[in-house]
Protein backbone atom coordinates (compact mmCIF):
# COMPACT_ATOMS: atom_id res chain seq x y z
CA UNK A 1 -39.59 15.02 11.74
CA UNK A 2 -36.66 16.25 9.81
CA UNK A 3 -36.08 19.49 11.52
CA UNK A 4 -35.63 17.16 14.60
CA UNK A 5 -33.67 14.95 12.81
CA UNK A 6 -31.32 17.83 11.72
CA UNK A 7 -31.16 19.08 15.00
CA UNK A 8 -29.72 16.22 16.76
CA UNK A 9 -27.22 15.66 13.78
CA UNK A 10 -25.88 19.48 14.21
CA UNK A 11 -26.02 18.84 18.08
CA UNK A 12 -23.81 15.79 17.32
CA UNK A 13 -21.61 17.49 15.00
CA UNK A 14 -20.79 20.52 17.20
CA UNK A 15 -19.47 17.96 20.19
CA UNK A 16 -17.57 16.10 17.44
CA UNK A 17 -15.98 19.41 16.35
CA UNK A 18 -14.80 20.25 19.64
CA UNK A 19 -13.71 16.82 20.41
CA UNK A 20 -16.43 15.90 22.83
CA UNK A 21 -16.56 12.54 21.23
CA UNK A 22 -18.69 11.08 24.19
CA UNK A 23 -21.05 13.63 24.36
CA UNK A 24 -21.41 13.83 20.68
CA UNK A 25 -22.16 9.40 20.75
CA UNK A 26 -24.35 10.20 23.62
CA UNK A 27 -26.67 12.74 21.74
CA UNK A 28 -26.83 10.29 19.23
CA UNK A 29 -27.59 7.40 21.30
CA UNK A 30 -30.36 9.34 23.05
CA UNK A 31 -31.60 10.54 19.38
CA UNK A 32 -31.76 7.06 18.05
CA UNK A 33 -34.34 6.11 21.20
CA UNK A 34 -36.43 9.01 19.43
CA UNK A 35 -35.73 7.83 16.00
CA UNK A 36 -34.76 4.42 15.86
CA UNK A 37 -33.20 2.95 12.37
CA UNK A 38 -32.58 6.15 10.94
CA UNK A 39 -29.68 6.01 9.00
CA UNK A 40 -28.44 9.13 9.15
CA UNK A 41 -28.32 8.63 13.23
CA UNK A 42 -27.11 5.37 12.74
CA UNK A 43 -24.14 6.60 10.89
CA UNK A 44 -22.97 9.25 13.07
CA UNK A 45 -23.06 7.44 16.14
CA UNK A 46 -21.14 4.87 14.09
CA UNK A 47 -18.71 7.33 13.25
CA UNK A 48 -18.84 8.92 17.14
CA UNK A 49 -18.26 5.06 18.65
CA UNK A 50 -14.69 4.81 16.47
CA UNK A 51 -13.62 8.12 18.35
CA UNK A 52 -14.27 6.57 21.65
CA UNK A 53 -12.89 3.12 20.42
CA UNK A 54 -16.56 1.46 20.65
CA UNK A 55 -15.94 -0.83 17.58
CA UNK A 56 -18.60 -2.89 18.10
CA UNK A 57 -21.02 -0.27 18.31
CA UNK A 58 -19.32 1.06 14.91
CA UNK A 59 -19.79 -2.47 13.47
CA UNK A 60 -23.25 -2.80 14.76
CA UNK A 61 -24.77 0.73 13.64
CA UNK A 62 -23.38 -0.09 9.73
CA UNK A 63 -24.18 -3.29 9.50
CA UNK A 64 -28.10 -2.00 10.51
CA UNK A 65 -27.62 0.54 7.63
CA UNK A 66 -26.56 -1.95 5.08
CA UNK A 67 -29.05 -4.29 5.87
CA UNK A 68 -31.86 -1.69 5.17
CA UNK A 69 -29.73 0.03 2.38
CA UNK A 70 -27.37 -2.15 1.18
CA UNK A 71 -25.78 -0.17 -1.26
CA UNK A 72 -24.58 2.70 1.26
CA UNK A 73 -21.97 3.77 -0.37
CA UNK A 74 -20.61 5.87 2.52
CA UNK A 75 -22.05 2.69 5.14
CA UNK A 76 -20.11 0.32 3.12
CA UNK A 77 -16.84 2.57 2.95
CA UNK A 78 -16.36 3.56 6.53
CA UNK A 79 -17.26 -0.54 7.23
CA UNK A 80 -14.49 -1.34 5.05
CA UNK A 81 -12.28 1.31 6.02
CA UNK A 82 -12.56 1.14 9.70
CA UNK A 83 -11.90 -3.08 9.64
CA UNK A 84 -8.59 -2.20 7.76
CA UNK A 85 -7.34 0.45 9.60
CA UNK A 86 -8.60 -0.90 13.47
CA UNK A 87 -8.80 -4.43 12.57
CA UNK A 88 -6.47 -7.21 10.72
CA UNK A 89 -9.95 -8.48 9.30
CA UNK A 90 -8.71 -7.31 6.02
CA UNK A 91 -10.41 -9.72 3.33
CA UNK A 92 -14.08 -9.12 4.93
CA UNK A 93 -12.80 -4.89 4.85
CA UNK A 94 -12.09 -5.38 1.17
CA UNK A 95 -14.94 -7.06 0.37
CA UNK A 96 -16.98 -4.20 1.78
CA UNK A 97 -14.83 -1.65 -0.10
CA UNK A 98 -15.00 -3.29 -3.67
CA UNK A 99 -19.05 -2.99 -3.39
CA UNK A 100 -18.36 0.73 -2.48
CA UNK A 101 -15.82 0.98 -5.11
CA UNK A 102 -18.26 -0.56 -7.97
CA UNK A 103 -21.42 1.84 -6.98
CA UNK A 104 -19.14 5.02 -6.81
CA UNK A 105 -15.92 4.11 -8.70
CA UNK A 106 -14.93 7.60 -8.67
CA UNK A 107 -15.43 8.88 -4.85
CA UNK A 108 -12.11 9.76 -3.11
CA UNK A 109 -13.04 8.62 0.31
CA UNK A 110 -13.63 5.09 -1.28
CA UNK A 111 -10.64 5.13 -3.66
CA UNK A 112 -8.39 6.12 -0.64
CA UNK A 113 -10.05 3.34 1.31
CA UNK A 114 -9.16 0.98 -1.33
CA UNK A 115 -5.75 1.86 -1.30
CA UNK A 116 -5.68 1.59 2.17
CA UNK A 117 -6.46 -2.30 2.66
CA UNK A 118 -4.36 -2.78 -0.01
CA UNK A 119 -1.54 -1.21 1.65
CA UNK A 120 -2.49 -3.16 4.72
CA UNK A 121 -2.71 -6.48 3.15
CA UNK A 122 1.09 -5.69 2.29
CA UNK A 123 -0.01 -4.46 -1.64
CA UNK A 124 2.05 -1.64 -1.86
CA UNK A 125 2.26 -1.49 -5.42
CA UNK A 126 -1.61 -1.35 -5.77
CA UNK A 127 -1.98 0.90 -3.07
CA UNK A 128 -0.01 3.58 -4.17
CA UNK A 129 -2.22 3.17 -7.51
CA UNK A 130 -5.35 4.10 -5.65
CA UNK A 131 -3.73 6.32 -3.83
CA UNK A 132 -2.21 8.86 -5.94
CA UNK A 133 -5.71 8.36 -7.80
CA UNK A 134 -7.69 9.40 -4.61
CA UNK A 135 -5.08 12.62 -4.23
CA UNK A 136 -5.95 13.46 -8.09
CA UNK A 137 -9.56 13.37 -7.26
CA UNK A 138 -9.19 15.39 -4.22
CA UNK A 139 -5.90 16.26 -2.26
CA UNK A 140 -7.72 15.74 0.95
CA UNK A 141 -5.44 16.11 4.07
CA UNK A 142 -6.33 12.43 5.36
CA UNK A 143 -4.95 10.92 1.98
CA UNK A 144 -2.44 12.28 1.76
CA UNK A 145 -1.19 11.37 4.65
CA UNK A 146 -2.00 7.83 3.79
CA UNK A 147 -0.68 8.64 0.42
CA UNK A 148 2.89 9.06 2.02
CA UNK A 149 2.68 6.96 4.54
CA UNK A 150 2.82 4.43 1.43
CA UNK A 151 5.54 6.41 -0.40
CA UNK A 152 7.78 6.36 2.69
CA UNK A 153 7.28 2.58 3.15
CA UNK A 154 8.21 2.38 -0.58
CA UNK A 155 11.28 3.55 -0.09
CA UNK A 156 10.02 7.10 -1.83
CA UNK A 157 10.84 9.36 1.12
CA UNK A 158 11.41 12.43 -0.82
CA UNK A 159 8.27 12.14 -2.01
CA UNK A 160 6.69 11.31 0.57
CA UNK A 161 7.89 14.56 2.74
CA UNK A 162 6.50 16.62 -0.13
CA UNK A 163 3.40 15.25 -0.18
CA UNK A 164 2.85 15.70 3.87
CA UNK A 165 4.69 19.30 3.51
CA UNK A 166 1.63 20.33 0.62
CA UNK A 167 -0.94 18.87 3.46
CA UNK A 168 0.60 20.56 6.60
CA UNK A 169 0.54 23.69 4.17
CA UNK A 170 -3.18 23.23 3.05
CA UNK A 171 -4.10 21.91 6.90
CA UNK A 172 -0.67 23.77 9.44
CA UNK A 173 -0.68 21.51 12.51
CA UNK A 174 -2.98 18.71 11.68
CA UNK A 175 -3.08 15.83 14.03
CA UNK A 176 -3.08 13.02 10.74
CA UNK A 177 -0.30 14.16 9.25
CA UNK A 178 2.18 15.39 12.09
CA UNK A 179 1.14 11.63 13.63
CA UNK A 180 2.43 10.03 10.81
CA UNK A 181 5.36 11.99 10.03
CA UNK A 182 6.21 11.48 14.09
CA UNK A 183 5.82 7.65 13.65
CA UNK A 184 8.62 7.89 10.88
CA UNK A 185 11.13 9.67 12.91
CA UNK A 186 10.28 13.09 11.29
């Protein structure tokens, strides 16, 4: 039912929040026996298996959701997104993010993505493009720190400080950002 449904998916989501990552893949895992092939399952415990470095699991649940729905837009992104970030399987991640990109050419999570296998494919020029796009859409926290992790690569280190010194001020003490900033020396 979807009140069960629901249920587990809060469960799930309240672990995740406090950064019981195992217990939140767990509830999932022991939803999906209940539920099996729902999606919405599918793609949290997807999202639960990254945090516990269970890429295969990740891989597995998406590719289960794209074979029933294969125009997932957020299925297809994370897919794409993960195998670029965790991964130097970089053509088969942009090939997932371009059919993301052409069902929802204007979602930030998927614009960002884009400019992040770009960036890892050594594009920097197109991924600052999608990039700054993505922060224009939405200055989400996680883009930007992509956004000037690019920008300090580039040689654009004022900018880049900026941009992580709006985030830190719209998000004080996030992990993303002060992780990135640390990697650079900052």
């Amino acid at each position: 039912s979807r009140d069960k449904l629901k249920l587990y998916l809060l469960e799930g989501d309240v672990m995740l929040e406090a950064g019981r990552h195992q217990e939140a893949f767990d509830i999932y895992d022991r939803a999906l026996l209940d539920m099996p092939d729902e999606s919405n399952l599918l793609y949290a415990r997807a999202l639960s298996a990254e945090k516990i470095n269970r890429l295969d699991i990740l891989e597995s649940d998406l590719r289960l959701i794209l074979s029933n729905e294969p125009n997932n837009v957020q299925a297809l992104n994370a897919l794409g997104y993960t195998l670029a970030d965790k991964t130097e399987r970089y053509e088969e991640a942009l090939r997932y993010i371009k059919r993301a990109l052409a069902l929802e050419p204007k979602d930030a999570a998927v614009v960002d993505s884009m400019g992040w296998v770009q960036y890892r494919m050594g594009n920097h020029k197109e991924a600052l493009t999608y990039l700054k796009n993505a922060m224009a859409i939405i200055g989400d926290v996680e883009i930007a720190a992509h956004f000037g992790e690019v920008l300090w690569v580039t040689n654009n280190k004022e900018e880049a400080i900026n941009v992580w010194d709006q985030a830190l001020k719209q998000s004080p003490n996030n992990k993303m950002i002060l992780d990135v900033m640390r990697r650079f020396g900052l």
